[in-house]
PDB file of N, CA and C in Angstrom:
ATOM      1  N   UNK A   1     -87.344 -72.539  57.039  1.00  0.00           N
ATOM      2  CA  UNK A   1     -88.511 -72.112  57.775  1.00  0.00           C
ATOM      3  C   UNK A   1     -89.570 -73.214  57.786  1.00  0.00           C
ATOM      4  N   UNK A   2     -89.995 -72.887  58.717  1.00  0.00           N
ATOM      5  CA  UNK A   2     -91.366 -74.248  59.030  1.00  0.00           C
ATOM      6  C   UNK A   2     -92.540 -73.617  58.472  1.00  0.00           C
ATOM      7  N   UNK A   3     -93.414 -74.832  58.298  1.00  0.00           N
ATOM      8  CA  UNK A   3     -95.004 -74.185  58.148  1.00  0.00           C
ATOM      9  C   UNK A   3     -95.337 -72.647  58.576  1.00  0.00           C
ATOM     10  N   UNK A   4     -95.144 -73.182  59.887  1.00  0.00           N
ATOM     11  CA  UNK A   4     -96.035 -72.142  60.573  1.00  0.00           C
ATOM     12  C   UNK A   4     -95.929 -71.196  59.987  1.00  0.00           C
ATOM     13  N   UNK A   5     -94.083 -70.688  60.209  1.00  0.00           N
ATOM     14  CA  UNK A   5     -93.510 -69.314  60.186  1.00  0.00           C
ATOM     15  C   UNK A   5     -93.884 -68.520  58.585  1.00  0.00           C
ATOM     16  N   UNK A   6     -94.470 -69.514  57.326  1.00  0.00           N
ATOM     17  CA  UNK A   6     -94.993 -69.346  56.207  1.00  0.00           C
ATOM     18  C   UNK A   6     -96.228 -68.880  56.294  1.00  0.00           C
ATOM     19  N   UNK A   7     -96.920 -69.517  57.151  1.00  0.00           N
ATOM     20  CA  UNK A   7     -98.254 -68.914  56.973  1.00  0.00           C
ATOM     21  C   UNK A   7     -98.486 -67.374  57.949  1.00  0.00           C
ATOM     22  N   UNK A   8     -97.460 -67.450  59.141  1.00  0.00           N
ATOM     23  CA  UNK A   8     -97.648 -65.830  59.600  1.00  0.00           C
ATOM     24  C   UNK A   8     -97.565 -65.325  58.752  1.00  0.00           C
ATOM     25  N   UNK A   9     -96.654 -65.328  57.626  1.00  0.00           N
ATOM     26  CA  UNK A   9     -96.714 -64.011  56.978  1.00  0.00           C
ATOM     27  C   UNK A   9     -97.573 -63.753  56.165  1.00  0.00           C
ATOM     28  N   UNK A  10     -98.663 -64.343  56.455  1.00  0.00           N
ATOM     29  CA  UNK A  10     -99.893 -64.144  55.410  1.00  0.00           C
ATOM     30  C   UNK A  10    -101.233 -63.499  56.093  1.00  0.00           C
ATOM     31  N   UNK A  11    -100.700 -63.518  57.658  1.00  0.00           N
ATOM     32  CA  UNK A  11    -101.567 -63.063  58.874  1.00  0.00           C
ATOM     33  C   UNK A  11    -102.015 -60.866  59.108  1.00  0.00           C
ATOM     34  N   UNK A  12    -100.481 -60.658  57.780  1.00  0.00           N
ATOM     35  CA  UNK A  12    -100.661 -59.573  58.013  1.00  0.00           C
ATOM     36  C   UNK A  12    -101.923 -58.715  57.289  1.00  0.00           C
ATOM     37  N   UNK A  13    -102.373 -57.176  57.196  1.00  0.00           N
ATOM     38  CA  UNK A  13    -103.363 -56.614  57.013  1.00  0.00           C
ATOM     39  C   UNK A  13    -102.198 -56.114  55.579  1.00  0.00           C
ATOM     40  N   UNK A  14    -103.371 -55.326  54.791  1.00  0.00           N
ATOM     41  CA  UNK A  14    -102.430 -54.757  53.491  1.00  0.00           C
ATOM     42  C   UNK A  14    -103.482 -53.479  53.810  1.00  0.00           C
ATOM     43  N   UNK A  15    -102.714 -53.070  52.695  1.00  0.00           N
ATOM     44  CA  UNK A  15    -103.614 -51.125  52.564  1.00  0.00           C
ATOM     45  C   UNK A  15    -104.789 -51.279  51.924  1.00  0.00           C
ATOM     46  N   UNK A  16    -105.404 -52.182  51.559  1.00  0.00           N
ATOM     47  CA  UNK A  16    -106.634 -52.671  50.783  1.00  0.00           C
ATOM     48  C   UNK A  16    -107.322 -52.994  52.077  1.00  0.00           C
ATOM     49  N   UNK A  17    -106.965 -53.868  52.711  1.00  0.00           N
ATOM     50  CA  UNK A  17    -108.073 -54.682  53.724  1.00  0.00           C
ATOM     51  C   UNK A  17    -108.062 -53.436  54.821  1.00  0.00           C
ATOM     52  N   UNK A  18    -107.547 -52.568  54.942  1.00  0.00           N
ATOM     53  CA  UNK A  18    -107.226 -51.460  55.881  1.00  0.00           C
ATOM     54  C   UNK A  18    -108.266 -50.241  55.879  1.00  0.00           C
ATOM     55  N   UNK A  19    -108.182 -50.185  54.215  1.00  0.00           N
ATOM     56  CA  UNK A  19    -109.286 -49.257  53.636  1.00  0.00           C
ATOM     57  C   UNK A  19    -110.529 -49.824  53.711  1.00  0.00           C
ATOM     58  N   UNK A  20    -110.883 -50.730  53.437  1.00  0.00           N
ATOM     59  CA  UNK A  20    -111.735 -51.478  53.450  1.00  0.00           C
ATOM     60  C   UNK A  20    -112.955 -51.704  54.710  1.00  0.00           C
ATOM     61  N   UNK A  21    -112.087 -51.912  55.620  1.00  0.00           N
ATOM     62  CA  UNK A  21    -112.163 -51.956  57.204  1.00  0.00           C
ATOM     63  C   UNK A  21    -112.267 -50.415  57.644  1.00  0.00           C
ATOM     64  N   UNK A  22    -111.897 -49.530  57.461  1.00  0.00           N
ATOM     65  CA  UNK A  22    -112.234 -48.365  57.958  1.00  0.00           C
ATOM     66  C   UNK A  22    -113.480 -47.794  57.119  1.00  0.00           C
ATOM     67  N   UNK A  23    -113.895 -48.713  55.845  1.00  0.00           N
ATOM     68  CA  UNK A  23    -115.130 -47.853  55.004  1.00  0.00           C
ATOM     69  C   UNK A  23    -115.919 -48.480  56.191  1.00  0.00           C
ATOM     70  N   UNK A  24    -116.049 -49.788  56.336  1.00  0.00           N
ATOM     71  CA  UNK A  24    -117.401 -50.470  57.283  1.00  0.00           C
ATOM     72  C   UNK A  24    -117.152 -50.207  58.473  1.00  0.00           C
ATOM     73  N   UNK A  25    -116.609 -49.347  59.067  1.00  0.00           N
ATOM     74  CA  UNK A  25    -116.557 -48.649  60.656  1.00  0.00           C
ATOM     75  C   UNK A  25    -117.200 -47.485  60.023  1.00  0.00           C
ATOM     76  N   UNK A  26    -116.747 -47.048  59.168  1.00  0.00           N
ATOM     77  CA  UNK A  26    -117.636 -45.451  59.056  1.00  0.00           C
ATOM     78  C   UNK A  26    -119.141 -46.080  58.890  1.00  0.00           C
ATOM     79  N   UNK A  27    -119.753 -47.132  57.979  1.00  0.00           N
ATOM     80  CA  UNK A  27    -120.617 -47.824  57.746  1.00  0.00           C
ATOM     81  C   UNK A  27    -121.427 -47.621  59.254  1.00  0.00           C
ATOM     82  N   UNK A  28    -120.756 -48.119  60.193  1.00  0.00           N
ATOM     83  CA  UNK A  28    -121.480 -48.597  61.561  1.00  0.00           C
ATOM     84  C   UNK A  28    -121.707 -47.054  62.018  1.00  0.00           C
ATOM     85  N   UNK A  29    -120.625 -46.476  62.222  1.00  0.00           N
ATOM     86  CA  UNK A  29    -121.433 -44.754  62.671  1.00  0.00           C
ATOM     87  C   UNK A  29    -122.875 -44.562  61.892  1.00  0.00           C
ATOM     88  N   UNK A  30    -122.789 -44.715  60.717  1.00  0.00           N
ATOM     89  CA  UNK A  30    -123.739 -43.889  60.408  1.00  0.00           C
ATOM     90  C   UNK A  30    -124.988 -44.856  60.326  1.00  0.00           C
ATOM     91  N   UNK A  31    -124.959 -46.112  60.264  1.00  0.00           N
ATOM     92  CA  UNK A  31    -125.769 -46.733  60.434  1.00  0.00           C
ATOM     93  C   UNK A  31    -126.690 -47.696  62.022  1.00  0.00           C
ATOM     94  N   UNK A  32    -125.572 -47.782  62.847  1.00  0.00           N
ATOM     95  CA  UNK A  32    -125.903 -48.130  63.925  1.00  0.00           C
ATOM     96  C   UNK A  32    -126.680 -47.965  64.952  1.00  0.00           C
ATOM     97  N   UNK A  33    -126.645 -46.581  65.031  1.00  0.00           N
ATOM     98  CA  UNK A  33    -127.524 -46.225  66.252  1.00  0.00           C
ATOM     99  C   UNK A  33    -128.751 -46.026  65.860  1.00  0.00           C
ATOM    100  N   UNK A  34    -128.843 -46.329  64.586  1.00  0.00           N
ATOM    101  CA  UNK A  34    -130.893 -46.273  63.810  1.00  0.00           C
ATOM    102  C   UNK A  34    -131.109 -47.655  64.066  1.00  0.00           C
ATOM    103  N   UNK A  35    -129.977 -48.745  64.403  1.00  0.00           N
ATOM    104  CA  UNK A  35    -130.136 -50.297  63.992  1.00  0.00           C
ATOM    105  C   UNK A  35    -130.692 -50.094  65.635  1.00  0.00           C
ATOM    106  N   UNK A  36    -130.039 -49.734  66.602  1.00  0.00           N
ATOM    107  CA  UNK A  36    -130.182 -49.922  67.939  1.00  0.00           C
ATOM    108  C   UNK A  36    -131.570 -49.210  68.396  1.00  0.00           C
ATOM    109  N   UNK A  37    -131.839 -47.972  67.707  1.00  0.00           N
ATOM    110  CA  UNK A  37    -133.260 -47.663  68.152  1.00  0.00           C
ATOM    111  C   UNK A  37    -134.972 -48.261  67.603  1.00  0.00           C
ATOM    112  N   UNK A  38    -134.313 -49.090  67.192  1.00  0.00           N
ATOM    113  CA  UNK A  38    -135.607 -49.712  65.924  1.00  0.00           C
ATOM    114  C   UNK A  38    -136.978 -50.395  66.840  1.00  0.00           C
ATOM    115  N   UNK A  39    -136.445 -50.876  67.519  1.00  0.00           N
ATOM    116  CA  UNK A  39    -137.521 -51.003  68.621  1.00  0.00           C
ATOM    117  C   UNK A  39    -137.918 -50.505  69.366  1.00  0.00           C
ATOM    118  N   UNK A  40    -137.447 -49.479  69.606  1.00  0.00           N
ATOM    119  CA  UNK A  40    -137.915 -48.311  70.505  1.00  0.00           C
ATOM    120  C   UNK A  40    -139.696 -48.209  70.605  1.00  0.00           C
ATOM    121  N   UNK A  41    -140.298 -48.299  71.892  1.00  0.00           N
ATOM    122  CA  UNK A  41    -141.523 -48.473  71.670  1.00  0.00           C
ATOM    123  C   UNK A  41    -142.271 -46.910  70.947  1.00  0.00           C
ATOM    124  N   UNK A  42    -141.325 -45.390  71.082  1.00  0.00           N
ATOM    125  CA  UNK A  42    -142.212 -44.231  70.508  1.00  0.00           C
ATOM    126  C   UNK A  42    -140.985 -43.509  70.177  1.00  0.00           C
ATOM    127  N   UNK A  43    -140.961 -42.055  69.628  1.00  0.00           N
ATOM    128  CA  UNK A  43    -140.454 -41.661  69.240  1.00  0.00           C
ATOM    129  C   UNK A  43    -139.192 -40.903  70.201  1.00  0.00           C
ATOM    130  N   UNK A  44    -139.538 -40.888  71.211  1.00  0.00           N
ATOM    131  CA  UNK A  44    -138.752 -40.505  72.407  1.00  0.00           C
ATOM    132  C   UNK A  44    -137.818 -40.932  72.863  1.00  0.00           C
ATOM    133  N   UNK A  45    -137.802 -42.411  72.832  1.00  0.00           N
ATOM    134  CA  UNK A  45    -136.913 -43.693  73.183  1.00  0.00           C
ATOM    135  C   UNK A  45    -136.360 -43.654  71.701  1.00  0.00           C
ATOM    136  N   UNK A  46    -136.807 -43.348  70.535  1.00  0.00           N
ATOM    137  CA  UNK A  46    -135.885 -43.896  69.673  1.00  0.00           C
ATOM    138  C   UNK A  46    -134.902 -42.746  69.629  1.00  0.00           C
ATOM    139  N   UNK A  47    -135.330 -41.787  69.931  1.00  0.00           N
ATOM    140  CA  UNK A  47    -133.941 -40.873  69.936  1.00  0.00           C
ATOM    141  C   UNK A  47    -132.889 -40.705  70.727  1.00  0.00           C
ATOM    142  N   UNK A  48    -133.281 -41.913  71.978  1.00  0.00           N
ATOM    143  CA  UNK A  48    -132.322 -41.406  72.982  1.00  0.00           C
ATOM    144  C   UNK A  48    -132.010 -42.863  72.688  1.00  0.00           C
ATOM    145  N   UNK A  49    -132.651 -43.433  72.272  1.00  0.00           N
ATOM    146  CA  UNK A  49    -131.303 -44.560  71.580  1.00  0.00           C
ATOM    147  C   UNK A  49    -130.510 -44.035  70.459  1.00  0.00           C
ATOM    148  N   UNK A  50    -130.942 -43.434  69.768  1.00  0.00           N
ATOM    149  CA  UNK A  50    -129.603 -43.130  68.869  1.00  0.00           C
ATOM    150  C   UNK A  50    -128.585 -41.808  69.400  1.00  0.00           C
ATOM    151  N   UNK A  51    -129.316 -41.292  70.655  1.00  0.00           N
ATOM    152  CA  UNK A  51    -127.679 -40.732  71.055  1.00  0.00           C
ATOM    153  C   UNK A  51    -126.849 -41.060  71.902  1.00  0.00           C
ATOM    154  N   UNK A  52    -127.769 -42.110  73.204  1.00  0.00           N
ATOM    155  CA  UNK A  52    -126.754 -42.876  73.892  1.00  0.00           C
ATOM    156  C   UNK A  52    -126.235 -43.863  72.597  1.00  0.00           C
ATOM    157  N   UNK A  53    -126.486 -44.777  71.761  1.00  0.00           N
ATOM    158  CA  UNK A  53    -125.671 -44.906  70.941  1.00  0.00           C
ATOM    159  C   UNK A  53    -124.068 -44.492  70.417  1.00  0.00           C
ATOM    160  N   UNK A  54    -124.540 -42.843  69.375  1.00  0.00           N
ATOM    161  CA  UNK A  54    -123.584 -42.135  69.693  1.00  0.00           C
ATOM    162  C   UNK A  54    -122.648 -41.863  70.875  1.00  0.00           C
ATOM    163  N   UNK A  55    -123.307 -41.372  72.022  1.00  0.00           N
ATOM    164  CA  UNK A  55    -122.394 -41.365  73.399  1.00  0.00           C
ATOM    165  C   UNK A  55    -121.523 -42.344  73.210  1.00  0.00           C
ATOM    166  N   UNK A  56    -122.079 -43.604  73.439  1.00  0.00           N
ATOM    167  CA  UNK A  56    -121.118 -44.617  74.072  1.00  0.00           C
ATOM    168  C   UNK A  56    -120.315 -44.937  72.485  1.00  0.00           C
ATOM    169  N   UNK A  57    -120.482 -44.869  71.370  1.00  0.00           N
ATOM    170  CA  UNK A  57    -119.291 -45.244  70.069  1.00  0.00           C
ATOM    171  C   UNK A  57    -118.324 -44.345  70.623  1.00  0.00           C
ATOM    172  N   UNK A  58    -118.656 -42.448  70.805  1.00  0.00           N
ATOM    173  CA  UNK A  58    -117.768 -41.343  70.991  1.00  0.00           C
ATOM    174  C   UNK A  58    -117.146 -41.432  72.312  1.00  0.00           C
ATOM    175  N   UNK A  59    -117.309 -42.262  73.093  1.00  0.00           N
ATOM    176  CA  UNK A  59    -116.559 -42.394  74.786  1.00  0.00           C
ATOM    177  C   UNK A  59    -115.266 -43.647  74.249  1.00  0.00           C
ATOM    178  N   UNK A  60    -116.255 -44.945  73.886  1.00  0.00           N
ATOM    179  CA  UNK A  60    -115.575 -46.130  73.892  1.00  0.00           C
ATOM    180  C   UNK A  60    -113.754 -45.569  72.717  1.00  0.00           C
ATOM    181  N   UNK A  61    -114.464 -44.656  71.299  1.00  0.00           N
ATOM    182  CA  UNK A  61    -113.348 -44.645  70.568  1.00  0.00           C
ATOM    183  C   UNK A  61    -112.181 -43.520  70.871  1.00  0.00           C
ATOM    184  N   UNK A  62    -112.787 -42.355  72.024  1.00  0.00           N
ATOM    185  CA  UNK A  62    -111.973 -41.814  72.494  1.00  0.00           C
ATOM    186  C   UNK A  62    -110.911 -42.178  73.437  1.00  0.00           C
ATOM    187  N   UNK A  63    -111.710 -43.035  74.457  1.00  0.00           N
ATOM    188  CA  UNK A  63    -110.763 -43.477  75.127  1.00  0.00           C
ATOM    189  C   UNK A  63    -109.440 -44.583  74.472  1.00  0.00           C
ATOM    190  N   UNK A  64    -110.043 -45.036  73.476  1.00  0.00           N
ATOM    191  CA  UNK A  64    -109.010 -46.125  72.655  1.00  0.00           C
ATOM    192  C   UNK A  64    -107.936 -44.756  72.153  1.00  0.00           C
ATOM    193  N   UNK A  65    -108.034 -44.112  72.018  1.00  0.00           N
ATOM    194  CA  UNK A  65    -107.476 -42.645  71.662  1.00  0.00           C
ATOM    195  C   UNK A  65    -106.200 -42.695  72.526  1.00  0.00           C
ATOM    196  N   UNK A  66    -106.389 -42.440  73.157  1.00  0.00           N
ATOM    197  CA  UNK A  66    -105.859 -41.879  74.898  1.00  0.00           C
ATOM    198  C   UNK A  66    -105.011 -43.184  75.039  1.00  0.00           C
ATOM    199  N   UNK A  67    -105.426 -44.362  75.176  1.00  0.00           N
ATOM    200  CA  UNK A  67    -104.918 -45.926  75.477  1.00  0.00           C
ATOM    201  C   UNK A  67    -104.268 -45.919  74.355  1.00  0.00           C
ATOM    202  N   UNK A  68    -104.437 -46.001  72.730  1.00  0.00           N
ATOM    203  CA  UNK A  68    -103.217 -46.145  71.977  1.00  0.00           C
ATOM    204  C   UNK A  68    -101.819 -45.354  72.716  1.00  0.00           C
ATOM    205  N   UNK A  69    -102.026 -43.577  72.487  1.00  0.00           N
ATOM    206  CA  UNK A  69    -100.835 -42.604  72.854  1.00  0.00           C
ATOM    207  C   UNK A  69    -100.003 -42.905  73.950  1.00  0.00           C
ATOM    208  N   UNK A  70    -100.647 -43.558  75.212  1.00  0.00           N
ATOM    209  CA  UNK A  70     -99.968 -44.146  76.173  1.00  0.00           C
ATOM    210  C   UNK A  70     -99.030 -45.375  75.854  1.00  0.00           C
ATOM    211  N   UNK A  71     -99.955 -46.416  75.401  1.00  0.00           N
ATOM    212  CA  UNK A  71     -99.479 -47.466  75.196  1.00  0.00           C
ATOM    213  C   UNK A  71     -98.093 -47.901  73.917  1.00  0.00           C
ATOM    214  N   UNK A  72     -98.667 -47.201  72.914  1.00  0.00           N
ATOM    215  CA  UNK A  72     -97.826 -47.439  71.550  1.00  0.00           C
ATOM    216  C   UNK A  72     -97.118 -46.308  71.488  1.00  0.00           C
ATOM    217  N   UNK A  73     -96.932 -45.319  72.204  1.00  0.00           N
ATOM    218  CA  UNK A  73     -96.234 -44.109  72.460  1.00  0.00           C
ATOM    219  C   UNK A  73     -96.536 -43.051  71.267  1.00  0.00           C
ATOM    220  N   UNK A  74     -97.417 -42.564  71.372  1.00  0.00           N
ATOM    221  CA  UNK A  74     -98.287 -41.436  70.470  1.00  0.00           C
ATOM    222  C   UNK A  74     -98.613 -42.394  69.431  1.00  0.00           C
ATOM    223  N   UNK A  75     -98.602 -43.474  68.773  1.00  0.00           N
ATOM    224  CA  UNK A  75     -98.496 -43.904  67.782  1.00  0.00           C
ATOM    225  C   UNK A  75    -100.103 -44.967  67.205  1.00  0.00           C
ATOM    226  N   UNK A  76    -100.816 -44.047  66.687  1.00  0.00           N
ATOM    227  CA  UNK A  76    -102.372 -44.241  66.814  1.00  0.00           C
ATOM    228  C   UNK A  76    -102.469 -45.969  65.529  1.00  0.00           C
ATOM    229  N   UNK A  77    -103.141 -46.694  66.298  1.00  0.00           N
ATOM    230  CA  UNK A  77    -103.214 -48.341  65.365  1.00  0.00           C
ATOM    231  C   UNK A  77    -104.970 -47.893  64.769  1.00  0.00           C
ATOM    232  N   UNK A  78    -105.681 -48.027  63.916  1.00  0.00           N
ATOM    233  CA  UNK A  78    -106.612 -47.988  63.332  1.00  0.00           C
ATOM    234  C   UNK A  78    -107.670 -49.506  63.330  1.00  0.00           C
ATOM    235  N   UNK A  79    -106.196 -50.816  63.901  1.00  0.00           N
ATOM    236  CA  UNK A  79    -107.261 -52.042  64.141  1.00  0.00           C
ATOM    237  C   UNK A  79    -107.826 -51.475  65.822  1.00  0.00           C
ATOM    238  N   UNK A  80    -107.285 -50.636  66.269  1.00  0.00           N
ATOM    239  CA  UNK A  80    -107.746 -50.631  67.751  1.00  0.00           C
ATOM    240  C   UNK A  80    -109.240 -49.594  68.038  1.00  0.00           C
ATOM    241  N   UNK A  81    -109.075 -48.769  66.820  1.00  0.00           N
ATOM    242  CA  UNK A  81    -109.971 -47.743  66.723  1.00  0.00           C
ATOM    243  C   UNK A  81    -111.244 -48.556  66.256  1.00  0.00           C
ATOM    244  N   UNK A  82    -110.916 -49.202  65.249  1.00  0.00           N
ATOM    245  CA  UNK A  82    -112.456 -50.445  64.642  1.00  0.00           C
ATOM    246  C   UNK A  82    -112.887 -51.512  65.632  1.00  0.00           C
ATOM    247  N   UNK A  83    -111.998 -51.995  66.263  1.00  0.00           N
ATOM    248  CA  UNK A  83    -112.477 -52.874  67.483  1.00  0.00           C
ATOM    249  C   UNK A  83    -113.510 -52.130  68.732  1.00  0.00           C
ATOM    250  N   UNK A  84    -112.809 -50.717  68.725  1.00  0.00           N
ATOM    251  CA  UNK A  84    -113.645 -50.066  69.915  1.00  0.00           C
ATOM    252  C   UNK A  84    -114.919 -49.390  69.548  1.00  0.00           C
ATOM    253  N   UNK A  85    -114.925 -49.427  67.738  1.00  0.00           N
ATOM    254  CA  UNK A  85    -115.909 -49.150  67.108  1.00  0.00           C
ATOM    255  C   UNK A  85    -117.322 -50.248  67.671  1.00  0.00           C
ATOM    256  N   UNK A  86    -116.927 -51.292  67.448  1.00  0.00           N
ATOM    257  CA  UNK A  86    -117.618 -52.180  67.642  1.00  0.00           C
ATOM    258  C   UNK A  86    -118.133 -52.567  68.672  1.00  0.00           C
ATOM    259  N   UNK A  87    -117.180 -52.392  69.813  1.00  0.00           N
ATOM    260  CA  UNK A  87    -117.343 -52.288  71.190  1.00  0.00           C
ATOM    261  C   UNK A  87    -118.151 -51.611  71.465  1.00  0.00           C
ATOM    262  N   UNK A  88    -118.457 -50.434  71.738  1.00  0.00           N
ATOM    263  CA  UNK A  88    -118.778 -49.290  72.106  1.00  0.00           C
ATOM    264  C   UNK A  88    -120.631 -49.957  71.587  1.00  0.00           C
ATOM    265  N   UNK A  89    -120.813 -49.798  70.007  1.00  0.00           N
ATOM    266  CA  UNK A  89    -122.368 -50.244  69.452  1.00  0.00           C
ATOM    267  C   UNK A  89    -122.650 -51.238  70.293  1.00  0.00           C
ATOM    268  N   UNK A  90    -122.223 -52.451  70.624  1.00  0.00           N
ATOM    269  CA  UNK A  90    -122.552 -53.797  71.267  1.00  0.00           C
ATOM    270  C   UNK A  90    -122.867 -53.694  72.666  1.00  0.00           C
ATOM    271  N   UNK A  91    -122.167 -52.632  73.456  1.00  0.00           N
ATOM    272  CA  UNK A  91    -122.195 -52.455  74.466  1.00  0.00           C
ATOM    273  C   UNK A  91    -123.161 -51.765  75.120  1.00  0.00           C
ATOM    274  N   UNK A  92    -123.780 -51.224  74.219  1.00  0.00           N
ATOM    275  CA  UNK A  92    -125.048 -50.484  74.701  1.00  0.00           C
ATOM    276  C   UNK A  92    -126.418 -50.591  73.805  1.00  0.00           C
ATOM    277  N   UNK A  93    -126.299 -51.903  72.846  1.00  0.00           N
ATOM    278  CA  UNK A  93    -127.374 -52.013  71.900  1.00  0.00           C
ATOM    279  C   UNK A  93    -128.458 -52.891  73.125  1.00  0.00           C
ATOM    280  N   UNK A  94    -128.482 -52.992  74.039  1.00  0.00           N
ATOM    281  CA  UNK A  94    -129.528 -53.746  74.786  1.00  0.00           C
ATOM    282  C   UNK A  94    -130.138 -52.830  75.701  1.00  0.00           C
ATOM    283  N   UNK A  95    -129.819 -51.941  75.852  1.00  0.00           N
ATOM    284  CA  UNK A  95    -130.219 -50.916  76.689  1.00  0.00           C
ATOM    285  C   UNK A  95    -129.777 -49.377  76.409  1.00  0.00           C
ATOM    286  N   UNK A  96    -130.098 -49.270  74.738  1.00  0.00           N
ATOM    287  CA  UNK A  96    -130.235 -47.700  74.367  1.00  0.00           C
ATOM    288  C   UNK A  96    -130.994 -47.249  74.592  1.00  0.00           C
ATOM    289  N   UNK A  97    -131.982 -47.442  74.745  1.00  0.00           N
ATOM    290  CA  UNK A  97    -133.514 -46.962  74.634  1.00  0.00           C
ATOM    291  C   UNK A  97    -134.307 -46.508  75.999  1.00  0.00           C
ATOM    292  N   UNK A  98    -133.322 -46.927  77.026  1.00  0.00           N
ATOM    293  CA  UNK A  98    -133.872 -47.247  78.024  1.00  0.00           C
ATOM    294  C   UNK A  98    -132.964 -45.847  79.052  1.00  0.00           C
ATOM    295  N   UNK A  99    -134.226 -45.379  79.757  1.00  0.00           N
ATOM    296  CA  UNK A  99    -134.136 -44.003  80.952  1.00  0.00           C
ATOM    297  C   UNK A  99    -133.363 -44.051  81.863  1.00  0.00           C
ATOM    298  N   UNK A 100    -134.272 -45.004  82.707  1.00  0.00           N
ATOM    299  CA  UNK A 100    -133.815 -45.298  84.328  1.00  0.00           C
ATOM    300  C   UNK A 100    -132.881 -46.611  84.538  1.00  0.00           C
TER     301      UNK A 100
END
């Protein structure tokens, strides 16, 4: 075997880094959408930043839902669920706060 094919096998995830990774996605639920409303100029805007927040984490990780079962054939991946975790906060941290 060559280099390379030595170091893939070091590319993989273990049940430690797995656990690990799903504590700091739960981390971001519960912490995120207070991170995204912080500027909110009054109390009005900060709440509808923290539920479009919510909205868009609960759209972005459902649909990863739906896209695993199709794709991997019922067979749910947990790196796809933390990626859309992330997605979802990023995607609407510039304009939570905001009405119109």
């Amino acid at each position: 075997p060559s280099r390379v094919d030595k170091d893939e096998s070091k590319n993989g995830s273990t049940h430690d880094s797995d656990v690990t990774a799903m504590i700091g996605t739960l981390f971001l639920w519960c912490f995120w959408p207070s991170f995204n409303s912080y500027f909110a100029s009054n109390d009005a805007r900060a709440n509808r930043g923290v539920i479009n927040t919510y909205l868009s984490l609960m759209c972005s990780v459902s649909a990863t839902f739906i896209i695993c079962v199709l794709v991997y054939k019922g067979k749910l991946r947990m790196v796809e669920v933390q990626n859309s975790t992330i997605a979802g906060g990023v995607a609407i941290g510039t304009c939570a706060d905001i009405d119109r």
